[in-house]
Protein backbone atom coordinates (compact mmCIF):
# COMPACT_ATOMS: atom_id res chain seq x y z
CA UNK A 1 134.03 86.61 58.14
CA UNK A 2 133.82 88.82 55.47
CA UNK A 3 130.88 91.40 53.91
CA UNK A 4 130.29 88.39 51.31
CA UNK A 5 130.00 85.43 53.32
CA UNK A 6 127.85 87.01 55.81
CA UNK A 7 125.70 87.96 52.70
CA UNK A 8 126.04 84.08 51.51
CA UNK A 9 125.11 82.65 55.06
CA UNK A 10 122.27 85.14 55.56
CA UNK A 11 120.44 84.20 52.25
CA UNK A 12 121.24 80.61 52.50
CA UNK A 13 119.68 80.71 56.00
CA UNK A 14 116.55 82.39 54.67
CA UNK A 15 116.38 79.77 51.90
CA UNK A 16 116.87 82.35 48.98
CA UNK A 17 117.90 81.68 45.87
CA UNK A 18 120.56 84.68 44.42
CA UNK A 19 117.96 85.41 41.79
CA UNK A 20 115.22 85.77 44.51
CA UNK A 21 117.36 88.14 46.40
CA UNK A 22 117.83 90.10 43.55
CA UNK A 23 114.11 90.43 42.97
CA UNK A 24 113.17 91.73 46.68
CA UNK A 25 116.35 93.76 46.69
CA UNK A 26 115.20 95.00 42.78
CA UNK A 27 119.28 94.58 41.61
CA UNK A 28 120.21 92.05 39.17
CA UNK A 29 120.96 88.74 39.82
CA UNK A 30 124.80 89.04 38.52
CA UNK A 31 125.16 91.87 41.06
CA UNK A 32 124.13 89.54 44.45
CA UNK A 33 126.72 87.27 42.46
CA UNK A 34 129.25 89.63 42.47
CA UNK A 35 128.38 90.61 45.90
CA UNK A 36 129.07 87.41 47.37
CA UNK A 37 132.39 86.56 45.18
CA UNK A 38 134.02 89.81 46.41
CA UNK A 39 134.56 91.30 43.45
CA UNK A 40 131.65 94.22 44.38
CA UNK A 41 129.78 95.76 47.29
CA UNK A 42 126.47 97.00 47.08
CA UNK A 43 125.78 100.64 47.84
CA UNK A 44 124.36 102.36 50.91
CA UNK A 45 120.65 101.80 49.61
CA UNK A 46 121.13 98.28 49.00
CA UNK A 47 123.42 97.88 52.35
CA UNK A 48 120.35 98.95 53.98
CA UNK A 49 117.24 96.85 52.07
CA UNK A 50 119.04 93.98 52.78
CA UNK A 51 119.45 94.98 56.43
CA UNK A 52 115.73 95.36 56.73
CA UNK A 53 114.77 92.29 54.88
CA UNK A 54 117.38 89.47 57.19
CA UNK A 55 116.54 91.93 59.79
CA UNK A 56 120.22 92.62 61.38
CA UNK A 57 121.72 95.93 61.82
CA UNK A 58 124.04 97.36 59.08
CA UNK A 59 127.12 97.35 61.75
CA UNK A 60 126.45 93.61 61.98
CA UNK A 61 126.50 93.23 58.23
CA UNK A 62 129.48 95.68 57.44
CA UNK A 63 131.46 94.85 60.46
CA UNK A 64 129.94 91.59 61.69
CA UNK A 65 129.60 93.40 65.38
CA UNK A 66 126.60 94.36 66.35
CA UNK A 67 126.51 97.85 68.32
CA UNK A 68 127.26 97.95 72.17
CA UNK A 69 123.85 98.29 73.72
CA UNK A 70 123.90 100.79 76.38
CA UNK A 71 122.27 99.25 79.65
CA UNK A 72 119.01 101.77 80.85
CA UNK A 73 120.04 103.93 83.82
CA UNK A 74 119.01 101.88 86.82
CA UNK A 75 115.60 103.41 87.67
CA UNK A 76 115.20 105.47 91.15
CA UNK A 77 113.16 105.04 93.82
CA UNK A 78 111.86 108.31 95.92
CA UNK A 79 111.11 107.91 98.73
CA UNK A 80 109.31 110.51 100.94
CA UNK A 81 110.15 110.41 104.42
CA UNK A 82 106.84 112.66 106.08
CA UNK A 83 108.47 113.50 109.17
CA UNK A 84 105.67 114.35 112.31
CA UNK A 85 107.38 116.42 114.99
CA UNK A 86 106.58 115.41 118.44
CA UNK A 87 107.78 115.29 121.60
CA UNK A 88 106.72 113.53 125.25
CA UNK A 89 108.44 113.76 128.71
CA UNK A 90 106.84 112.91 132.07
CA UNK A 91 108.38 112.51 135.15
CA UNK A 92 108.78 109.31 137.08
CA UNK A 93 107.99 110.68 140.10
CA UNK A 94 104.09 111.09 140.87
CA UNK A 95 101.48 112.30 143.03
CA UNK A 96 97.60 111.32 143.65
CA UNK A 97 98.78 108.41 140.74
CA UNK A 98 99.39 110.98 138.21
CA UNK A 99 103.09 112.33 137.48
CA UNK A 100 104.11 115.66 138.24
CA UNK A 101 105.34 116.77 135.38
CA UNK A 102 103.71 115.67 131.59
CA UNK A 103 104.36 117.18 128.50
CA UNK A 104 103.21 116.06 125.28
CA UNK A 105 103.30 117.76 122.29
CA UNK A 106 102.75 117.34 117.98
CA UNK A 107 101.30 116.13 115.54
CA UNK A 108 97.30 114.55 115.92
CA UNK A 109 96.08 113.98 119.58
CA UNK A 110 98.87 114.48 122.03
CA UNK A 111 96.96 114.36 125.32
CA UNK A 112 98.90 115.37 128.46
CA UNK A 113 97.84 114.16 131.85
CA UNK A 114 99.95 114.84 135.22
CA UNK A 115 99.94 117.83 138.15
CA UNK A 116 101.36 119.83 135.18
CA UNK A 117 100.13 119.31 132.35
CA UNK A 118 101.06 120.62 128.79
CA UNK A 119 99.62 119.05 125.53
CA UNK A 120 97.72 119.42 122.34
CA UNK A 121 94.70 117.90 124.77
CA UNK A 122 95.74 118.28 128.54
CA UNK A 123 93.88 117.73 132.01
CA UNK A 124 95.44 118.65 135.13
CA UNK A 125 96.06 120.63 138.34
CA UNK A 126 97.73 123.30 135.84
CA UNK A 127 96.61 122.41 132.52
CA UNK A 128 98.00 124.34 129.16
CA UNK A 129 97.43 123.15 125.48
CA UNK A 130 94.76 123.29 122.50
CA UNK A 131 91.53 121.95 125.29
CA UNK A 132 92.59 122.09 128.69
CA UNK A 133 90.78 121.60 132.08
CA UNK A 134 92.43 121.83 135.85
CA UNK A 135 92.55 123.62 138.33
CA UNK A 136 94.18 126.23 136.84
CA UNK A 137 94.19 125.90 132.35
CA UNK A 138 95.07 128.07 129.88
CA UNK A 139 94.99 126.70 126.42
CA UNK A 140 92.46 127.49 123.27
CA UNK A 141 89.31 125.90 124.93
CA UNK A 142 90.05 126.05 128.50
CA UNK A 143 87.90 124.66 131.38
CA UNK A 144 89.23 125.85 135.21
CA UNK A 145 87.85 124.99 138.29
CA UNK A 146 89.72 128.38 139.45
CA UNK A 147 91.13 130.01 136.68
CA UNK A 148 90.28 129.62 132.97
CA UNK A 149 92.39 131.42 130.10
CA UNK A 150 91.96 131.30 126.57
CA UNK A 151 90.18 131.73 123.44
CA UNK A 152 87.26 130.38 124.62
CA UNK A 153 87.32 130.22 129.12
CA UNK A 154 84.61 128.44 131.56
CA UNK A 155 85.72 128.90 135.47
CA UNK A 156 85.53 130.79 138.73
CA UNK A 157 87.78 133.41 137.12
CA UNK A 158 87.50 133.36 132.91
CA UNK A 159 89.73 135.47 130.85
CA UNK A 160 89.06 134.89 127.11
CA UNK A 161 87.36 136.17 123.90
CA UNK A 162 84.25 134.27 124.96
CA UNK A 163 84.36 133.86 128.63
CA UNK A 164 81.75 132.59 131.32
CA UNK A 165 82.42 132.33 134.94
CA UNK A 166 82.30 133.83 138.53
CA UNK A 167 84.32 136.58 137.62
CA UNK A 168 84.39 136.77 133.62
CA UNK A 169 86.86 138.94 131.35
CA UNK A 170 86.81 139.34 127.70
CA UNK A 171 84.89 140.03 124.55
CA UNK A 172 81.75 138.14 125.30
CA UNK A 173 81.09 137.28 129.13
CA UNK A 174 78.75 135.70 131.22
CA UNK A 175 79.42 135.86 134.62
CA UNK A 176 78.02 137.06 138.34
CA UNK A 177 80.79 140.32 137.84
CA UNK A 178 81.31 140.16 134.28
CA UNK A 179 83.59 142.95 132.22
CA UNK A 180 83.84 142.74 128.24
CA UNK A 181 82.59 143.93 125.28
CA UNK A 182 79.23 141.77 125.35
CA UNK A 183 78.76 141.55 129.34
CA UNK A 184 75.99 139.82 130.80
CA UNK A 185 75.80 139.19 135.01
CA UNK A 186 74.89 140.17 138.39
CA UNK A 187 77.25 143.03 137.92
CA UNK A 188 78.01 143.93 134.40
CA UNK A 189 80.56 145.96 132.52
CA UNK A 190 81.08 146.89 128.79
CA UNK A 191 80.75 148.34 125.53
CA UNK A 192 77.08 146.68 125.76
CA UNK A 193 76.38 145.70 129.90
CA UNK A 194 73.24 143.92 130.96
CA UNK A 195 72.89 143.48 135.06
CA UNK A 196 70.65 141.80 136.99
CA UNK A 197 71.63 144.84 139.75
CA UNK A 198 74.30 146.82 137.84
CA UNK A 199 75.20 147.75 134.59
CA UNK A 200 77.86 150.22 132.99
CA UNK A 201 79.31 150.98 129.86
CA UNK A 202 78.06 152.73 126.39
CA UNK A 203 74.79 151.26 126.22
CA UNK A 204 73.86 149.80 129.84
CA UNK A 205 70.63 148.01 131.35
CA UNK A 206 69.72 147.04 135.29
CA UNK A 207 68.16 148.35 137.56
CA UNK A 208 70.93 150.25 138.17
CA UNK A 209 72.20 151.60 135.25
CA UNK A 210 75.53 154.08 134.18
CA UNK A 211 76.22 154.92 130.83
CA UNK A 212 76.09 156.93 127.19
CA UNK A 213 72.44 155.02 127.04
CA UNK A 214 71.23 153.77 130.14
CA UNK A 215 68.12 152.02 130.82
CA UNK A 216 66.62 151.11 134.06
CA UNK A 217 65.15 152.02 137.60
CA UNK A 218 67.26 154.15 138.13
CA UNK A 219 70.00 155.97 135.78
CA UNK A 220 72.74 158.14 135.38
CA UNK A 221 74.10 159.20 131.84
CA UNK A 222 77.70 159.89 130.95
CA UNK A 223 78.33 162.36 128.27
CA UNK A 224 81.78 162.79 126.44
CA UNK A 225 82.71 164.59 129.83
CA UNK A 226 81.98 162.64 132.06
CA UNK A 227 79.98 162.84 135.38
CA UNK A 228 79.84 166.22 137.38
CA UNK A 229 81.08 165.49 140.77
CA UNK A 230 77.39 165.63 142.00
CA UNK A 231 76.24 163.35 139.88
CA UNK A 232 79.27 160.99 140.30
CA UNK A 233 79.06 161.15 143.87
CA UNK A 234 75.58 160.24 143.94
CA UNK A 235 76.31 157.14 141.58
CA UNK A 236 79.02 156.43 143.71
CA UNK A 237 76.42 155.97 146.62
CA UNK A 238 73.83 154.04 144.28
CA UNK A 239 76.33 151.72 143.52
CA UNK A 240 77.09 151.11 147.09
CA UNK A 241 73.48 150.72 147.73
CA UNK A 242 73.04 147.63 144.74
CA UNK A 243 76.21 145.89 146.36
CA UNK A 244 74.96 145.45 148.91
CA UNK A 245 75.13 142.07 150.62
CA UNK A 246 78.44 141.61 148.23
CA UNK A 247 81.82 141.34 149.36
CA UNK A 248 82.82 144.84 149.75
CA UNK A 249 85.72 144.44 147.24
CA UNK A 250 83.01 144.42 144.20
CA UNK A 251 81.38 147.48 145.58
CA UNK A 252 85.38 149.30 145.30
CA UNK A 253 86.10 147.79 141.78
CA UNK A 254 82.60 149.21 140.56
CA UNK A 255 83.45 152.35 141.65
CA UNK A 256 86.58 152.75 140.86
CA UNK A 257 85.29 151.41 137.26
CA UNK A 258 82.98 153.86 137.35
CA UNK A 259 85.38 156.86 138.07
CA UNK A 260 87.17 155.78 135.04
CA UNK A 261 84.54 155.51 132.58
């Protein structure tokens, strides 16, 4: 089908008569007559005002093909895959009911429970992760009916930067023979050392009390030099005095604390 009889079927279809195409194309009506004899084509302006007005593209009225369309690109799809590393192993065999050996580690609350014990949360005979408690823990918060390490430590021996037990070790204690920065206890050692019997360390108060500022009963100040070997050896036999009544070990480590100071 040619450029004219596409014309002629498009304007018959619209019910147009060739003088009313002339008027909304604004040609003559001899010229839509000579475009649909043949003998004429209109230009590029009219090509495309009578595009507009049947509404078809000008490849469908030049050519009678109307352009390929090009399918959209298929959309995509992300998805995020939020992978939360963690890992679990206990052993089959077991003792008291719990197994020996459970480890349980990542993301959220991992809790641990066995003779050994290692988690984010664990609770055992030997306990280590984030909170821990047994007999023996170490972990962040750790709780040990013998032996506490960590950040913060409550047992019979405490290691940590805030530490209370027995025998506590770190920057703040609380303990019956406590050594730290901040020490508070029967027997106290530190930067600042408050004793219920003893106390050394820069600023120091007991009964007994060694140090740069001492206050108490009875006292003994260390200068930058330390104590003259009359003085130290009279210390020496106060604190053997206060210990009394204490395993004889705490009376040895004071001293030898003392000869170091």
């Amino acid at each position: 089908m040619e450029l004219q009889q596409r014309l002629y079927e498009l304007r018959r279809k619209a019910g147009l008569s060739q003088e009313g195409l002339a008027d909304l194309v604004g040609v003559s009506r001899q010229a839509v007559q000579k475009w649909e004899a043949g003998t004429s084509k209109p230009d590029l302006d009219n090509l495309a005002a009578l595009a507009g007005y049947f509404q078809v593209s000008l490849d469908y009225l030049i050519t009678g093909k109307e352009p390929e369309r090009v399918p959209p690109p298929p959309s995509t799809t992300v998805i995020h895959h939020y992978y939360r590393p963690c890992f679990e192993y206990k052993s089959k065999r077991t003792l008291f009911g719990l197994p020996l050996v459970h480890i349980n580690c990542g993301y959220g609350l991992r809790w641990a429970r066995g003779i050994l014990a290692v988690g984010n949360v664990a609770t055992g005979v030997f306990a280590f992760g984030g909170v821990s408690a047994g007999l023996f823990s170490l972990g962040g918060v750790a709780l040990g009916l013998l032996l506490a390490l960590g950040g913060v430590a409550l047992g019979a021996i405490a290691i940590g930067a805030v530490a209370a037990g027995l025998l506590a070790w770190g920057g703040v204690v609380l303990g019956w023979l406590s050594v730290g920065g901040v020490a508070k206890g029967v027997y106290a050692m530190g930067g600042v050392a408050a004793g219920s019997r003893v106390a050394m360390g820069g600023l120091a108060s007991a009964p007994l009390a060694i140090g740069a500022a001492a206050e108490g009963a009875r006292t003994f100040l260390v200068t930058e030099h330390g104590l003259d070997p009359n003085q130290l050896e009279a210390a020496v036999a106060a604190l053997r005095e206060a210990c009394a009544g204490a395993p004889g070990w705490v009376a040895d480590f004071l001293c030898f604390f003392l000869q170091h100071i």
